[in-house]
C-alpha atoms as a PDB file:
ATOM      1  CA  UNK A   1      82.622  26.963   3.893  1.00  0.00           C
ATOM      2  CA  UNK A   2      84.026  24.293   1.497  1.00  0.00           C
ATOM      3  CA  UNK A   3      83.614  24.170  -2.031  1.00  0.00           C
ATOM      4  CA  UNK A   4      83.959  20.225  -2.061  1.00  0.00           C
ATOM      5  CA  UNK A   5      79.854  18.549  -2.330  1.00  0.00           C
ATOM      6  CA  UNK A   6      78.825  17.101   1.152  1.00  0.00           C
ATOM      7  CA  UNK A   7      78.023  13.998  -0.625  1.00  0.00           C
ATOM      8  CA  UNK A   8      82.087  14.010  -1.808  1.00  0.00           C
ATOM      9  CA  UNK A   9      83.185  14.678   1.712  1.00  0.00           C
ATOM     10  CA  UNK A  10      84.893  12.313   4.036  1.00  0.00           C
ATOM     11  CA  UNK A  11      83.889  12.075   7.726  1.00  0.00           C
ATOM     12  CA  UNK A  12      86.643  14.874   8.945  1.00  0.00           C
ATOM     13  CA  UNK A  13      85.814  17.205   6.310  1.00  0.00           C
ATOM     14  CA  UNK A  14      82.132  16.824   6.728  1.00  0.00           C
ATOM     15  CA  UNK A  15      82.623  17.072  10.697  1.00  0.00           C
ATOM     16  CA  UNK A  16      84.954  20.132  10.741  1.00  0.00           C
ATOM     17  CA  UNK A  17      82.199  21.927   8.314  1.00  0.00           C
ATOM     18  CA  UNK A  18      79.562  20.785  10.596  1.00  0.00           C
ATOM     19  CA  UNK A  19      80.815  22.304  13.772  1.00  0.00           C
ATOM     20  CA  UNK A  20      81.663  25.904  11.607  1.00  0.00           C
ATOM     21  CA  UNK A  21      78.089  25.936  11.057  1.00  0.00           C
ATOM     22  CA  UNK A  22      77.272  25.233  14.446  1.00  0.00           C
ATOM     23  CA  UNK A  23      79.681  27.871  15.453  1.00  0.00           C
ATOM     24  CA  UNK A  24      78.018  30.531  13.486  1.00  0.00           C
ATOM     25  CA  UNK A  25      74.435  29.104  14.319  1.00  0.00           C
ATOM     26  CA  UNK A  26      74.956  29.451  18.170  1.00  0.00           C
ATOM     27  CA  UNK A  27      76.697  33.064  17.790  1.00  0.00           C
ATOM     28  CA  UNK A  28      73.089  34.212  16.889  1.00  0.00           C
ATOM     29  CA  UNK A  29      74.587  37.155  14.356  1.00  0.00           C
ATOM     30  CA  UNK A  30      73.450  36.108  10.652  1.00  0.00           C
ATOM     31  CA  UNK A  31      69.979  36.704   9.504  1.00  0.00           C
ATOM     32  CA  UNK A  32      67.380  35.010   9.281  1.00  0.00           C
ATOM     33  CA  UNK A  33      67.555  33.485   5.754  1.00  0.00           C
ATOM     34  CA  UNK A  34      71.153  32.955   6.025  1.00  0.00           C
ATOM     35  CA  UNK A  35      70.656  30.547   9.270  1.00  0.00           C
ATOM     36  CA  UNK A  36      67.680  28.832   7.338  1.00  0.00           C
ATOM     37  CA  UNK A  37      70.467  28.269   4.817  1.00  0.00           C
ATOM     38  CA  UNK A  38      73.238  27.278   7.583  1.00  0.00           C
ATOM     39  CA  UNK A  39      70.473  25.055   9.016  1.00  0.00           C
ATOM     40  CA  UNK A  40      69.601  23.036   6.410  1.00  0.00           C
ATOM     41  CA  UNK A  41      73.641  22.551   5.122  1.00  0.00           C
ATOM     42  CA  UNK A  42      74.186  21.903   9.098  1.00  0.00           C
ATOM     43  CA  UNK A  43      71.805  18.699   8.415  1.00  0.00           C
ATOM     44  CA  UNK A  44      72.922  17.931   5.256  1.00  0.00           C
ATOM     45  CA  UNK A  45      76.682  17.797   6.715  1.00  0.00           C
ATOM     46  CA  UNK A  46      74.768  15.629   9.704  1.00  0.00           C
ATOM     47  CA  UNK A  47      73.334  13.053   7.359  1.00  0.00           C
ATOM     48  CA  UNK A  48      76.967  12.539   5.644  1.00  0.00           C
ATOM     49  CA  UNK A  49      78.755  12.108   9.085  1.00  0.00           C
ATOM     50  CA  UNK A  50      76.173   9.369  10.014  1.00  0.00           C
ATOM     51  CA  UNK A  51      76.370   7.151   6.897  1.00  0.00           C
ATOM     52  CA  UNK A  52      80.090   7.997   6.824  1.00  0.00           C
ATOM     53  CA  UNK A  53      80.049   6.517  10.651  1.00  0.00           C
ATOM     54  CA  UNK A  54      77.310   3.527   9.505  1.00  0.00           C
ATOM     55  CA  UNK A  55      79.940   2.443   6.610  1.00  0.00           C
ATOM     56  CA  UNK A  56      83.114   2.645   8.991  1.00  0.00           C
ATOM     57  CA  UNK A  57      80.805   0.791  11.405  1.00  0.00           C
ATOM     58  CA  UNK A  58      79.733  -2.572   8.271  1.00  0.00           C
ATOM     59  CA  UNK A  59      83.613  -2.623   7.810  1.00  0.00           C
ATOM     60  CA  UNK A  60      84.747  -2.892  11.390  1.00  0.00           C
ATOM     61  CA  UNK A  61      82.184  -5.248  11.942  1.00  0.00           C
ATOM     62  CA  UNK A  62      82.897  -7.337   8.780  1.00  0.00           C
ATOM     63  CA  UNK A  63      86.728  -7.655   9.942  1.00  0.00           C
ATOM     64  CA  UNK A  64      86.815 -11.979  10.904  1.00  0.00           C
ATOM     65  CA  UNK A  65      89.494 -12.454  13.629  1.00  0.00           C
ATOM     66  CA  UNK A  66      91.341 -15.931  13.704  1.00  0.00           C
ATOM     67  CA  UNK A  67      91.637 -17.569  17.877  1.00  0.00           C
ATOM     68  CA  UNK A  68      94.193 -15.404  18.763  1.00  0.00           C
ATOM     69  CA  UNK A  69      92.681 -12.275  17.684  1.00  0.00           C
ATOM     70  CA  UNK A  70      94.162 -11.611  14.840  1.00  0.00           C
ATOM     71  CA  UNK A  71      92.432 -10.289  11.443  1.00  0.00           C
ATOM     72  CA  UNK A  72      92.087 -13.124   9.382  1.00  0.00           C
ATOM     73  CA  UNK A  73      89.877 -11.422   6.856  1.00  0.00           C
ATOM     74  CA  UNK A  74      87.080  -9.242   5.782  1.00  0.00           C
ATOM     75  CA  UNK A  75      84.023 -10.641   5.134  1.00  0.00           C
ATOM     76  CA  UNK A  76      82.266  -7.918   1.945  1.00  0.00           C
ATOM     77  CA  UNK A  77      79.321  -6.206   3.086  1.00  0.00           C
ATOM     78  CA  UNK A  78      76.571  -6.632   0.828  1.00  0.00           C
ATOM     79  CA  UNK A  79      76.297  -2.718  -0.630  1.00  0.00           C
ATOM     80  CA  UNK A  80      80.132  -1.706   0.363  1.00  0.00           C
END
């Protein structure tokens, strides 16, 4: 696993950990206490990839495009 903090992680990171821990989760072959552990990092790395996707999401949508289609500018998103 990855010494870098979840909340430090960028989506990729954070996604590529998740799916290890899935990995290992579905396998079936750690104990008990270490999937409780795997679990709960599995919805730590979770809640990162969804605010990761929510802030990627206020950008995109903050983009203004000019008649053509073209990116005029981006409007800040109150918290970004």
């Amino acid at each position: 696993m990855s010494e870098t903090p979840i909340e430090e992680m960028n989506f990729e990171t954070a996604m590529a950990e998740l799916e290890k821990v899935l990995g290992q989760l579905e396998r079936g072959d750690v104990a008990l206490d270490e999937s409780i552990a795997l679990y709960e990092r599995g919805a730590a790395l979770k809640a990162r990839c969804e605010t990761k996707l929510k802030e990627a999401e206020e950008k995109v949508a903050a983009i203004t495009l000019d008649s053509d289609g073209n990116p005029t500018g981006i409007t800040p998103v109150e918290g970004l």
